[in-house]
ModelCIF file with pLDDT and N, C-alpha, C, O atoms, coordinates in Angstrom:
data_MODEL
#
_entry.id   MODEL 
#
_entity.id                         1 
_entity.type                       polymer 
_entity.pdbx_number_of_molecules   1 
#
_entity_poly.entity_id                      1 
_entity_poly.type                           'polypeptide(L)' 
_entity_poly.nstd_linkage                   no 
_entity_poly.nstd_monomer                   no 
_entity_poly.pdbx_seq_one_letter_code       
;(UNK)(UNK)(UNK)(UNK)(UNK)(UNK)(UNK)(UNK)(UNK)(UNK)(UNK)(UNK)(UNK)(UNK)(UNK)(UNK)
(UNK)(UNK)(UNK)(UNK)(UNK)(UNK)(UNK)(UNK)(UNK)(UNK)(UNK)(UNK)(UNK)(UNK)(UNK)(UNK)
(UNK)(UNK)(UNK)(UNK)(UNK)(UNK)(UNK)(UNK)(UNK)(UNK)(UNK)(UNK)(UNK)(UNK)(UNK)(UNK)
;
_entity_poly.pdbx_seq_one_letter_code_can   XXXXXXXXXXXXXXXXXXXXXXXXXXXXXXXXXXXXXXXXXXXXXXXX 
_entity_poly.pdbx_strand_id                 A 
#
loop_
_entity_poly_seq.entity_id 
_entity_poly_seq.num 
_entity_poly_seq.mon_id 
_entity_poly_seq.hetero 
1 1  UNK n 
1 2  UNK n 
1 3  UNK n 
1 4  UNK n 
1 5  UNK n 
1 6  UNK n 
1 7  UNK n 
1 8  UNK n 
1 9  UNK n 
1 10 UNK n 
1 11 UNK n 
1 12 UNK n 
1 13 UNK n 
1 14 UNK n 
1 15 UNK n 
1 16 UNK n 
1 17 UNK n 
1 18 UNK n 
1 19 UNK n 
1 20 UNK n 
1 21 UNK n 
1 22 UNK n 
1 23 UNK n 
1 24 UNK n 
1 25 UNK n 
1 26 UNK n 
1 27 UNK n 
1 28 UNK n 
1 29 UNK n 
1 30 UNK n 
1 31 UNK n 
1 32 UNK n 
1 33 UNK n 
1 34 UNK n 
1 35 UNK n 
1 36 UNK n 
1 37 UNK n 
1 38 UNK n 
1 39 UNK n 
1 40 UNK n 
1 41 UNK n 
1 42 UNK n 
1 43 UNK n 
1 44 UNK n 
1 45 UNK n 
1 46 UNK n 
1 47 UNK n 
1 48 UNK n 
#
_struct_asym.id          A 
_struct_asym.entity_id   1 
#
loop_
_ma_qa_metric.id 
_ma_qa_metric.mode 
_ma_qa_metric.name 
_ma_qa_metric.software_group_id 
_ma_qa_metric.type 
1 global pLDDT . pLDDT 
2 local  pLDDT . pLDDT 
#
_ma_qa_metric_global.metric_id      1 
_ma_qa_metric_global.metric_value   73.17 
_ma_qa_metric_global.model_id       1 
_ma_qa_metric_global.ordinal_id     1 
#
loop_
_ma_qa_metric_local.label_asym_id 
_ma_qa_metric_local.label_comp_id 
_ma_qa_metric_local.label_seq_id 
_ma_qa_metric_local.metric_id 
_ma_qa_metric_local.metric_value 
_ma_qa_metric_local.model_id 
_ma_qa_metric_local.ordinal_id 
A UNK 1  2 94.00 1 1  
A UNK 2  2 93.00 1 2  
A UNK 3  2 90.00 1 3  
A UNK 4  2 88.00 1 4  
A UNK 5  2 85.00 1 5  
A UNK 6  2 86.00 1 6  
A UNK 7  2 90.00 1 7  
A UNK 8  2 93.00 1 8  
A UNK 9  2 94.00 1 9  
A UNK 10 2 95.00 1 10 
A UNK 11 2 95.00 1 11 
A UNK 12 2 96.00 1 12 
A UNK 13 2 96.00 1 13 
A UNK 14 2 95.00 1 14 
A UNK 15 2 95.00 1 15 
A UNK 16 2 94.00 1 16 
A UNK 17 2 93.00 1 17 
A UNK 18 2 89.00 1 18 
A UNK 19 2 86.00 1 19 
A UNK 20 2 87.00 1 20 
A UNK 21 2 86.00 1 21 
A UNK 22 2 85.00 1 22 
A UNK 23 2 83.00 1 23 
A UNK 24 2 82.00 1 24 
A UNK 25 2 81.00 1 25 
A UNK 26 2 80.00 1 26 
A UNK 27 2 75.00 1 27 
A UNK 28 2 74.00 1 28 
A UNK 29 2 78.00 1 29 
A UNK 30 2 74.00 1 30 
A UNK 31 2 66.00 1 31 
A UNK 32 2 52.00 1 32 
A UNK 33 2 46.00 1 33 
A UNK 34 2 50.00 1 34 
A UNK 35 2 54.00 1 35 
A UNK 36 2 53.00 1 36 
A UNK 37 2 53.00 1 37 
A UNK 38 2 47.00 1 38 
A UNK 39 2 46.00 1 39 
A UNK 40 2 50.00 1 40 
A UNK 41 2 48.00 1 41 
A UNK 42 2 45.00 1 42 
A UNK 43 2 42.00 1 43 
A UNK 44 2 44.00 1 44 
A UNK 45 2 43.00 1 45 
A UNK 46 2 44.00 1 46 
A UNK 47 2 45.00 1 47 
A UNK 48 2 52.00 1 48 
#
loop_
_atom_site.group_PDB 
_atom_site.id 
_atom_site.type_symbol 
_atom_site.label_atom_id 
_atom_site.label_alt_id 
_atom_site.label_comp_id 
_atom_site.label_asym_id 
_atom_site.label_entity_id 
_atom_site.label_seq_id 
_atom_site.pdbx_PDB_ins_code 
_atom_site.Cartn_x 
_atom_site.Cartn_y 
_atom_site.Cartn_z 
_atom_site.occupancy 
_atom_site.B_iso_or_equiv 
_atom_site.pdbx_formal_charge 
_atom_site.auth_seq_id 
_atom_site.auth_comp_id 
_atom_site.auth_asym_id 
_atom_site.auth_atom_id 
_atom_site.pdbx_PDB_model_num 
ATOM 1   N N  . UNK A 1 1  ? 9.263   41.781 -21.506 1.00 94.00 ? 1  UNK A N  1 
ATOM 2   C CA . UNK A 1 1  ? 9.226   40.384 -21.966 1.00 94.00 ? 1  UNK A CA 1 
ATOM 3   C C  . UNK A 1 1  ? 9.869   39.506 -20.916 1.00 94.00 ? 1  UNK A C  1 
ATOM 4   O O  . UNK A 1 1  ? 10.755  40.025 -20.237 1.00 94.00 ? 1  UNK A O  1 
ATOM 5   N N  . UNK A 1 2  ? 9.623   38.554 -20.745 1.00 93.00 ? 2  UNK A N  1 
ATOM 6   C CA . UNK A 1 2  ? 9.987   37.173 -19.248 1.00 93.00 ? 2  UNK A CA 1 
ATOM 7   C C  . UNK A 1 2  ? 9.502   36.036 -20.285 1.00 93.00 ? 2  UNK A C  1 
ATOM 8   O O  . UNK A 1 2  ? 8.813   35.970 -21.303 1.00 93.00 ? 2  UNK A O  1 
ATOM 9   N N  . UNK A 1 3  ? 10.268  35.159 -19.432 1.00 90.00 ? 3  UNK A N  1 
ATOM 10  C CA . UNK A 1 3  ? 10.121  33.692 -19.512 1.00 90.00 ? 3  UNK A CA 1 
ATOM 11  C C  . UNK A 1 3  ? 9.965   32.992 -18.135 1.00 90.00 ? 3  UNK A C  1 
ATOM 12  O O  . UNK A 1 3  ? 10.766  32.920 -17.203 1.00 90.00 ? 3  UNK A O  1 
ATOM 13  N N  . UNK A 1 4  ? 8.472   32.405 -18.293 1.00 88.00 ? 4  UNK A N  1 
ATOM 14  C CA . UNK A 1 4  ? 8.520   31.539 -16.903 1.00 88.00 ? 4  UNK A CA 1 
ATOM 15  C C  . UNK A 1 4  ? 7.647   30.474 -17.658 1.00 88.00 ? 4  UNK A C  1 
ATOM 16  O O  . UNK A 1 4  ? 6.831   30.525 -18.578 1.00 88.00 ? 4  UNK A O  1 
ATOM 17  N N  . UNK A 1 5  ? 8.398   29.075 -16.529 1.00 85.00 ? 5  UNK A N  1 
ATOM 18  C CA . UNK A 1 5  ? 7.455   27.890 -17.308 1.00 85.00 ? 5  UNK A CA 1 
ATOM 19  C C  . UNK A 1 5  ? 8.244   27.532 -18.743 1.00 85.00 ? 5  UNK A C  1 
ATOM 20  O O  . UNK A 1 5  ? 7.636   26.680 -19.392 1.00 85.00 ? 5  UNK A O  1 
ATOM 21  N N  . UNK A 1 6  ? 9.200   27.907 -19.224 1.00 86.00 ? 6  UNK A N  1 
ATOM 22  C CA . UNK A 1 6  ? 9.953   27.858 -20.313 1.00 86.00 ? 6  UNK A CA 1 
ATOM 23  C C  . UNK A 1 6  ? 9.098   28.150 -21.371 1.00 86.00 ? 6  UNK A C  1 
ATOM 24  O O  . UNK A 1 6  ? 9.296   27.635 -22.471 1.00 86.00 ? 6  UNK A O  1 
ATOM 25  N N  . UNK A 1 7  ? 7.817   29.206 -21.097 1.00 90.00 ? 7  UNK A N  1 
ATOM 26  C CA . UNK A 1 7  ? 7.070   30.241 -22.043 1.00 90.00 ? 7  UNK A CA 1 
ATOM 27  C C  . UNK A 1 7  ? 7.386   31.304 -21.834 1.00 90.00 ? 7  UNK A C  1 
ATOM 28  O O  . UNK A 1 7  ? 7.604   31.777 -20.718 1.00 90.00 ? 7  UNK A O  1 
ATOM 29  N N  . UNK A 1 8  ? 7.490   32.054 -23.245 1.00 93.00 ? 8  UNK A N  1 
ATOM 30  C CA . UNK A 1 8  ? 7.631   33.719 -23.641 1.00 93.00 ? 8  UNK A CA 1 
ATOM 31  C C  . UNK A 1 8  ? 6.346   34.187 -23.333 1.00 93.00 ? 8  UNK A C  1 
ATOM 32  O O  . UNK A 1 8  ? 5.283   33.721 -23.742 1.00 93.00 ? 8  UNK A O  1 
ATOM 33  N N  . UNK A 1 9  ? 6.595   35.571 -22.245 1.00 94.00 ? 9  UNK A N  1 
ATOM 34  C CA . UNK A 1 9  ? 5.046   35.903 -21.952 1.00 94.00 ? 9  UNK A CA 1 
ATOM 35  C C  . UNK A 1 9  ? 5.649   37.689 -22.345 1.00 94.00 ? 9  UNK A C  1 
ATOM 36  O O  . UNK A 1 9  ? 6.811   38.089 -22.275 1.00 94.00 ? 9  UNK A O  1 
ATOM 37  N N  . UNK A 1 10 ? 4.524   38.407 -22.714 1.00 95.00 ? 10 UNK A N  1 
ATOM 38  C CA . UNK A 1 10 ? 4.478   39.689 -23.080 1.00 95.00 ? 10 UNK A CA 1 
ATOM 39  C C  . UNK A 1 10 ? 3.740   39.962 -21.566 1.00 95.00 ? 10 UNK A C  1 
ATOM 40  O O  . UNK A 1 10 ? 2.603   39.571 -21.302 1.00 95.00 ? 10 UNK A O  1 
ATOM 41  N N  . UNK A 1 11 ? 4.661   40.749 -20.580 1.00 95.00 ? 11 UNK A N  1 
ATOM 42  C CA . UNK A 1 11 ? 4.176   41.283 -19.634 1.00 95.00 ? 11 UNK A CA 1 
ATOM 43  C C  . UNK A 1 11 ? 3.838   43.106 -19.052 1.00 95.00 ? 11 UNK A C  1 
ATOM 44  O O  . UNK A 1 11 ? 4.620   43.897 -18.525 1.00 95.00 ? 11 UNK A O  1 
ATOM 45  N N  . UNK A 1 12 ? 2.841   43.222 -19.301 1.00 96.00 ? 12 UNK A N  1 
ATOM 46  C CA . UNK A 1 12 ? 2.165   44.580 -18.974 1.00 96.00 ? 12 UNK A CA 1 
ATOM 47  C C  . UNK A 1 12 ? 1.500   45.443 -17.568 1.00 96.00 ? 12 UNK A C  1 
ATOM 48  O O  . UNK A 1 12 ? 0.374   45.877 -17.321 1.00 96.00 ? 12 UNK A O  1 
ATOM 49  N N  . UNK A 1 13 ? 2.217   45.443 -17.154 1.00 96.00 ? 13 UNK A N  1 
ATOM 50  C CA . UNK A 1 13 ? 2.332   46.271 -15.514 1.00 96.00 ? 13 UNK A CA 1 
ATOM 51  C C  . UNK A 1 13 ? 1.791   47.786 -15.400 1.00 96.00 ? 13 UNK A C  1 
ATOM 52  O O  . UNK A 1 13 ? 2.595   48.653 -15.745 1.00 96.00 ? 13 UNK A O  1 
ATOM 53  N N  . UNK A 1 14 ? 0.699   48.146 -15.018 1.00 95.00 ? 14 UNK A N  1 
ATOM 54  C CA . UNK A 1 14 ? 0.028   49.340 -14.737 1.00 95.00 ? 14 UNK A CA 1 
ATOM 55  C C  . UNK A 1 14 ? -0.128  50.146 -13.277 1.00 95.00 ? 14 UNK A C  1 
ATOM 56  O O  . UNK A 1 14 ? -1.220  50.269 -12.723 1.00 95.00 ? 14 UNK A O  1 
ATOM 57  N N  . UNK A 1 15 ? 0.816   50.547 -12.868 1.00 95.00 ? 15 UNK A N  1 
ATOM 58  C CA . UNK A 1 15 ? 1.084   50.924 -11.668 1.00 95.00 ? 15 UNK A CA 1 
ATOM 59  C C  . UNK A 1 15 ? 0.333   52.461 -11.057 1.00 95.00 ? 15 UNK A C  1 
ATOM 60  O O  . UNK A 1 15 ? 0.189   53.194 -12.036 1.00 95.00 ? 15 UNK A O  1 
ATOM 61  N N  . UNK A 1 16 ? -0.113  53.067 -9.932  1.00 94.00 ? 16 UNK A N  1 
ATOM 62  C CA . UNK A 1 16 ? -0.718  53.878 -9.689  1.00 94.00 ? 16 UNK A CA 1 
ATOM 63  C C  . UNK A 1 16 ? -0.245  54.131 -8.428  1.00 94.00 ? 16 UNK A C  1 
ATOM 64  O O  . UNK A 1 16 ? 0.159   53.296 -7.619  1.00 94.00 ? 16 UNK A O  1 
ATOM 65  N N  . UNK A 1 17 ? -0.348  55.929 -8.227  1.00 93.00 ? 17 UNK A N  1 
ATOM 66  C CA . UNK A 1 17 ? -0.252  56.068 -6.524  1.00 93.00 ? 17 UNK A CA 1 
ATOM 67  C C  . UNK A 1 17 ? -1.757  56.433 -5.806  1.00 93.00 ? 17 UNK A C  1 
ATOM 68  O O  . UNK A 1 17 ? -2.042  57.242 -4.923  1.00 93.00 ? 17 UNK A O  1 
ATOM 69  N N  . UNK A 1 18 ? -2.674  55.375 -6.661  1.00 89.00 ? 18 UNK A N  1 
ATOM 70  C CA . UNK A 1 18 ? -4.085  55.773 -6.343  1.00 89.00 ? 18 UNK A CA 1 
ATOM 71  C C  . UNK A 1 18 ? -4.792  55.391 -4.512  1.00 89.00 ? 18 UNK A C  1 
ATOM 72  O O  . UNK A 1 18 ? -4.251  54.932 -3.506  1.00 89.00 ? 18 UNK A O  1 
ATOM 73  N N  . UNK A 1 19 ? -5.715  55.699 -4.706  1.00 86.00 ? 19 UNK A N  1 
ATOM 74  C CA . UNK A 1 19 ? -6.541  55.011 -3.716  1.00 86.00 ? 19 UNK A CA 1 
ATOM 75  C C  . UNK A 1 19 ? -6.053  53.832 -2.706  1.00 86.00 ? 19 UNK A C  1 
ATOM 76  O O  . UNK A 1 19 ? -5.873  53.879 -1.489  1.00 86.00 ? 19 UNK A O  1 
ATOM 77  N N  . UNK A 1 20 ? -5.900  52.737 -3.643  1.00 87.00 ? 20 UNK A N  1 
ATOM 78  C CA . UNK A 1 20 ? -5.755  51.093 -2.908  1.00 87.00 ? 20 UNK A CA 1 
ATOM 79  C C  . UNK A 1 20 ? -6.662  50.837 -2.810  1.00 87.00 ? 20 UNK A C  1 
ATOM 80  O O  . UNK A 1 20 ? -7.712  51.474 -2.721  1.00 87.00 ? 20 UNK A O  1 
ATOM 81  N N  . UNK A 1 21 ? -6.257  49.157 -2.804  1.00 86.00 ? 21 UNK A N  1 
ATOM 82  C CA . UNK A 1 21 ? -7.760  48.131 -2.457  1.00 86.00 ? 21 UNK A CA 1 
ATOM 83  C C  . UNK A 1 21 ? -7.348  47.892 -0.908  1.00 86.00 ? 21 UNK A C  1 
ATOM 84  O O  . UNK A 1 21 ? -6.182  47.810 -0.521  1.00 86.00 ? 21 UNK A O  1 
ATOM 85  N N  . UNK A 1 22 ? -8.260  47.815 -0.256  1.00 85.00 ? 22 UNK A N  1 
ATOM 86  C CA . UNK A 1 22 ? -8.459  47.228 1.381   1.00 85.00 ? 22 UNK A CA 1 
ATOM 87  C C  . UNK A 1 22 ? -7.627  45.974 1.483   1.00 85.00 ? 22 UNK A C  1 
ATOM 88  O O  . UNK A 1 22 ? -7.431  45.332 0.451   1.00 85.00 ? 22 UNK A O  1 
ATOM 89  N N  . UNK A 1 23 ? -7.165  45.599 2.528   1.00 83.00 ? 23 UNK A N  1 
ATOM 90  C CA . UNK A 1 23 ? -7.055  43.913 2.056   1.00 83.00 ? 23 UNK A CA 1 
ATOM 91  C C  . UNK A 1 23 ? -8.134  42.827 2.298   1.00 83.00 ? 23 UNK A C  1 
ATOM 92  O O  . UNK A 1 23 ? -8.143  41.688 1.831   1.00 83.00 ? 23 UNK A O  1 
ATOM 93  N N  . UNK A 1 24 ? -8.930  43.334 3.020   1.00 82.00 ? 24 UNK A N  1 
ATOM 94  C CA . UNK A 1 24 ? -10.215 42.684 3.128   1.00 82.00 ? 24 UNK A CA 1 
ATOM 95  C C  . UNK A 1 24 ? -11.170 42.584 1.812   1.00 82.00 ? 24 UNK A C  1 
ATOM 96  O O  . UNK A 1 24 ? -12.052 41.729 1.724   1.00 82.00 ? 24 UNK A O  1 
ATOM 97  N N  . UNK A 1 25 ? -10.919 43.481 0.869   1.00 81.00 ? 25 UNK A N  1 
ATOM 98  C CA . UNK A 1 25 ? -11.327 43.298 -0.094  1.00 81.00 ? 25 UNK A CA 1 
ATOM 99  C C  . UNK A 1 25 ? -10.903 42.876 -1.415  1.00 81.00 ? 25 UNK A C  1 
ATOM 100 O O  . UNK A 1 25 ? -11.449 43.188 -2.473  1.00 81.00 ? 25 UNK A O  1 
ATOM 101 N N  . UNK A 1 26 ? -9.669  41.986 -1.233  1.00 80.00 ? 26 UNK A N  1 
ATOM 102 C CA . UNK A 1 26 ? -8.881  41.510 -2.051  1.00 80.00 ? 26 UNK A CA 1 
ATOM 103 C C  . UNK A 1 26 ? -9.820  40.741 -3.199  1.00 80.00 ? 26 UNK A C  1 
ATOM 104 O O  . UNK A 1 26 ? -10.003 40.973 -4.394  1.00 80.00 ? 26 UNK A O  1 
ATOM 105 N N  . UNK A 1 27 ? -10.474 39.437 -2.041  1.00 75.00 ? 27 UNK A N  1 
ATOM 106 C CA . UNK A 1 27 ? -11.096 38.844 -2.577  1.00 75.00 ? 27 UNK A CA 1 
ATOM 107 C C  . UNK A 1 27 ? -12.357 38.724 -3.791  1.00 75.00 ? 27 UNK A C  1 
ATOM 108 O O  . UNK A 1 27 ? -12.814 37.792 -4.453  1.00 75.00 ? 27 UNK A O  1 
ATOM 109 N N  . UNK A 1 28 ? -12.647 40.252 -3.684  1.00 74.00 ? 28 UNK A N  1 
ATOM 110 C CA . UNK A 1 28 ? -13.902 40.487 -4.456  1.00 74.00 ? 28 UNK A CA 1 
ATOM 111 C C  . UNK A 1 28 ? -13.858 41.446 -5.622  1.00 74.00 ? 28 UNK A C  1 
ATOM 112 O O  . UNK A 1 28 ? -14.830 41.866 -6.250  1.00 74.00 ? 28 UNK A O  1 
ATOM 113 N N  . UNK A 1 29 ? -11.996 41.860 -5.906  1.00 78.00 ? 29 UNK A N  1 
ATOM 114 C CA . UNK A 1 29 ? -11.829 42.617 -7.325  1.00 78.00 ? 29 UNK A CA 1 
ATOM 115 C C  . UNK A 1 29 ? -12.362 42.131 -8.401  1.00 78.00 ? 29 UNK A C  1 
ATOM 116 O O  . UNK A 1 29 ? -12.864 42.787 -9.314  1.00 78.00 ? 29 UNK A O  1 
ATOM 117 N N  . UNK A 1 30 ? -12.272 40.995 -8.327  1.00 74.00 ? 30 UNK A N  1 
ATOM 118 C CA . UNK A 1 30 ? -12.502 40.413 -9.954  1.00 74.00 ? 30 UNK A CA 1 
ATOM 119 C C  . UNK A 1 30 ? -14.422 39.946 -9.876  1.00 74.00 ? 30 UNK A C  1 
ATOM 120 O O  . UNK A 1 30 ? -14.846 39.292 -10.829 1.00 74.00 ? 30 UNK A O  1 
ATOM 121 N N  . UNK A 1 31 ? -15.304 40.283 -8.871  1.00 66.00 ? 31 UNK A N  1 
ATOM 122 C CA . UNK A 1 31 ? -16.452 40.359 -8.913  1.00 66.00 ? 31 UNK A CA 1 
ATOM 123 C C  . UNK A 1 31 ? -17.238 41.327 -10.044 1.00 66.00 ? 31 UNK A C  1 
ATOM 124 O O  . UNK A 1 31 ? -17.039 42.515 -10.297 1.00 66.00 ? 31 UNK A O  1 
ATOM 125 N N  . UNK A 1 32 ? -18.108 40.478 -10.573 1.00 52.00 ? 32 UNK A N  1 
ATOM 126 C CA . UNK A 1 32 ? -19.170 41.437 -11.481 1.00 52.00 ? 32 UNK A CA 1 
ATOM 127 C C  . UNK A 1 32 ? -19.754 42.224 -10.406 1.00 52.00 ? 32 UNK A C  1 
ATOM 128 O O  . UNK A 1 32 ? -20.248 41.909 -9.323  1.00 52.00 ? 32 UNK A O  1 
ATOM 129 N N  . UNK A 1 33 ? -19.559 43.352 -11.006 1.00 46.00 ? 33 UNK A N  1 
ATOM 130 C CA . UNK A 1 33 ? -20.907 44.892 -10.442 1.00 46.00 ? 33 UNK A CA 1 
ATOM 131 C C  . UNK A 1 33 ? -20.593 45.391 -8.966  1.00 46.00 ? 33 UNK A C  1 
ATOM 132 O O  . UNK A 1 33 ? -21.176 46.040 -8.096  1.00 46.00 ? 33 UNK A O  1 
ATOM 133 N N  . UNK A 1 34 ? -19.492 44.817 -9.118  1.00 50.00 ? 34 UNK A N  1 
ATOM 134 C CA . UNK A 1 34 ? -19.008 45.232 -7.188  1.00 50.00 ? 34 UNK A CA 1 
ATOM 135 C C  . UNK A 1 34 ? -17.800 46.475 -7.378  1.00 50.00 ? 34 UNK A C  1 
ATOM 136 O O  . UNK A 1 34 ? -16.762 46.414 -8.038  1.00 50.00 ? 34 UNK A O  1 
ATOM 137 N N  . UNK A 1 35 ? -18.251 47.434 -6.681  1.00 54.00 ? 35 UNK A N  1 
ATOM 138 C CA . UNK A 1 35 ? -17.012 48.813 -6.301  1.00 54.00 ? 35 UNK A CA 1 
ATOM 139 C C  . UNK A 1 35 ? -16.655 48.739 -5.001  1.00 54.00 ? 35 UNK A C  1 
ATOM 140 O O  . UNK A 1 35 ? -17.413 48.190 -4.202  1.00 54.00 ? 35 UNK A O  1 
ATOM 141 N N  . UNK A 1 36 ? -15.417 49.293 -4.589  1.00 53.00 ? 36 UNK A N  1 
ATOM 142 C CA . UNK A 1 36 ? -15.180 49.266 -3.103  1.00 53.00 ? 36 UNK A CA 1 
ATOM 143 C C  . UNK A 1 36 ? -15.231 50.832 -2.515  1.00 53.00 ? 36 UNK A C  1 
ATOM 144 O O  . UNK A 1 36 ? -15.313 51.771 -3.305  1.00 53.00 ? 36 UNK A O  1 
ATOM 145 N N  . UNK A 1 37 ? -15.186 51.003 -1.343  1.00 53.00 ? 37 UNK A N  1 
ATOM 146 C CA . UNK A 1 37 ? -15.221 51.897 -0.750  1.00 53.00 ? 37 UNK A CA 1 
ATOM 147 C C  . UNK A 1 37 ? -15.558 52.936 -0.996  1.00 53.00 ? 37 UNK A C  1 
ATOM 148 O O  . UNK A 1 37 ? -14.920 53.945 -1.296  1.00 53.00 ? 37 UNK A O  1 
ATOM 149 N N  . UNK A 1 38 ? -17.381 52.605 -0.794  1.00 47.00 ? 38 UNK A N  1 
ATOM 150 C CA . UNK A 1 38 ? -18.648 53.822 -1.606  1.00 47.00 ? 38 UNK A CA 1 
ATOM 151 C C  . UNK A 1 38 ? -17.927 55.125 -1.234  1.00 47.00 ? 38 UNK A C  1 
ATOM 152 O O  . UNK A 1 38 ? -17.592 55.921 -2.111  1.00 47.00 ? 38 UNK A O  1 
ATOM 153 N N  . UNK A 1 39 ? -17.627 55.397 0.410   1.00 46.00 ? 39 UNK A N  1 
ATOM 154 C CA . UNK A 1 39 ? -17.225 56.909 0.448   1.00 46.00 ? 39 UNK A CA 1 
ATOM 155 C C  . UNK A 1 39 ? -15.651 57.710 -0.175  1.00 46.00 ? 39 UNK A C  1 
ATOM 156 O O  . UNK A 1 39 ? -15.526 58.931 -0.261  1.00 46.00 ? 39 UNK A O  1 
ATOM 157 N N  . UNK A 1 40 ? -14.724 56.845 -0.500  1.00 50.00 ? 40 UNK A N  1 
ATOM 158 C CA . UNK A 1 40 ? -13.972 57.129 -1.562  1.00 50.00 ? 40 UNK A CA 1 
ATOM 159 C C  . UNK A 1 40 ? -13.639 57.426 -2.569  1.00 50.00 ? 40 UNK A C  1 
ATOM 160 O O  . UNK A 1 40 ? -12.821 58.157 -3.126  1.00 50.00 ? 40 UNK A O  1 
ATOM 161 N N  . UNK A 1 41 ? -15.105 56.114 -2.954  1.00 48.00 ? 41 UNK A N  1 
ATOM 162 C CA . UNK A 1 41 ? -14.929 56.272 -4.602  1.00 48.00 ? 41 UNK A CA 1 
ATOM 163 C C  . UNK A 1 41 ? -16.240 57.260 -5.049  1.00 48.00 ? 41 UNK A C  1 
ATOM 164 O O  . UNK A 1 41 ? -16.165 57.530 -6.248  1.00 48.00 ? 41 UNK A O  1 
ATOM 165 N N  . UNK A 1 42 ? -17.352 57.830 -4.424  1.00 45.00 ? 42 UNK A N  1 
ATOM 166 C CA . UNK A 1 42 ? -18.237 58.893 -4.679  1.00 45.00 ? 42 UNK A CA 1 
ATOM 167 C C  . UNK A 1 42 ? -17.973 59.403 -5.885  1.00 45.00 ? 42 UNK A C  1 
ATOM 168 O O  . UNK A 1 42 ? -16.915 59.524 -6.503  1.00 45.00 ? 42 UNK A O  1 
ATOM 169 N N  . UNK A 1 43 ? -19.135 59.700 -6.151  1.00 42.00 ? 43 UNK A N  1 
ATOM 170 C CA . UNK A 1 43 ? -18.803 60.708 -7.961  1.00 42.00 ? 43 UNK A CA 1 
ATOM 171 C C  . UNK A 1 43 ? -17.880 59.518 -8.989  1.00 42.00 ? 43 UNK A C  1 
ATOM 172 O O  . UNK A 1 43 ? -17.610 59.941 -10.113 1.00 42.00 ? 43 UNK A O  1 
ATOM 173 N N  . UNK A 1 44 ? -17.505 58.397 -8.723  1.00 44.00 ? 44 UNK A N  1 
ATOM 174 C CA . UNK A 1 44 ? -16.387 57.522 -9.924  1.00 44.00 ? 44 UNK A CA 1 
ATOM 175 C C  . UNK A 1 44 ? -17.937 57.008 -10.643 1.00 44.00 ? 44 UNK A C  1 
ATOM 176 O O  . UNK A 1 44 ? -18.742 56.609 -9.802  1.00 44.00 ? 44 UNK A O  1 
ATOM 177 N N  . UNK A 1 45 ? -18.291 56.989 -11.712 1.00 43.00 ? 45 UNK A N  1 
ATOM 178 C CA . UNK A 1 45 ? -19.175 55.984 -12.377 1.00 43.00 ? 45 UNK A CA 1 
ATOM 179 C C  . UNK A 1 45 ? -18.315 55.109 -12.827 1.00 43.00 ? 45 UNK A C  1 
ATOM 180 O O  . UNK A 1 45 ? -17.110 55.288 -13.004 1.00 43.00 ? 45 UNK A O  1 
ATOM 181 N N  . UNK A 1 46 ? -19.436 53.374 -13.169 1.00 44.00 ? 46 UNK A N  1 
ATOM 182 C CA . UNK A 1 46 ? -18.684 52.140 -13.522 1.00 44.00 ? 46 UNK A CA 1 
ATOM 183 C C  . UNK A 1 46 ? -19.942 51.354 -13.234 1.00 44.00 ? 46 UNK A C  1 
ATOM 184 O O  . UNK A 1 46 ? -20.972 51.744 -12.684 1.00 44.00 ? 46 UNK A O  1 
ATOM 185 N N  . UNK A 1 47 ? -19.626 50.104 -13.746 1.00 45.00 ? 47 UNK A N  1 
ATOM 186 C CA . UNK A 1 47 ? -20.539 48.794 -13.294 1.00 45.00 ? 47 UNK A CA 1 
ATOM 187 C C  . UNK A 1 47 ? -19.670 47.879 -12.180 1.00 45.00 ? 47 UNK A C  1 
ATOM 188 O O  . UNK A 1 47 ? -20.104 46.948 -11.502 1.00 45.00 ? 47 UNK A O  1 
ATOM 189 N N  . UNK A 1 48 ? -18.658 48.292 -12.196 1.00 52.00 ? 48 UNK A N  1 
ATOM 190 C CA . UNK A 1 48 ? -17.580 47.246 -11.616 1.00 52.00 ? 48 UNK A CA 1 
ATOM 191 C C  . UNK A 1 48 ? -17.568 45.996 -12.578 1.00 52.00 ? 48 UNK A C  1 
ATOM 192 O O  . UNK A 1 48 ? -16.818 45.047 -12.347 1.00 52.00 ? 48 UNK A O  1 
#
């Protein structure tokens, strides 16, 4: 739980020692139907 903005926010943090995003590909996480790094992620199904 935090307060910023003098609002109560319920904050939920999901941390991983996975893969990583590129930083070049920062920009395009939150894209419909887009995955990153075909030869990494091989065999993962998803729509992005």
């Amino acid at each position: 739980r935090t307060v910023k903005d003098g609002n109560d926010y319920l904050v939920v943090t999901v941390e991983d020692s996975g893969i990583g995003i590129k930083s070049e590909d920062y920009g395009k996480v939150f894209n419909s139907f887009q995955q990153f790094d075909a030869v990494k992620n091989r065999g993962i199904q998803g729509t992005g």
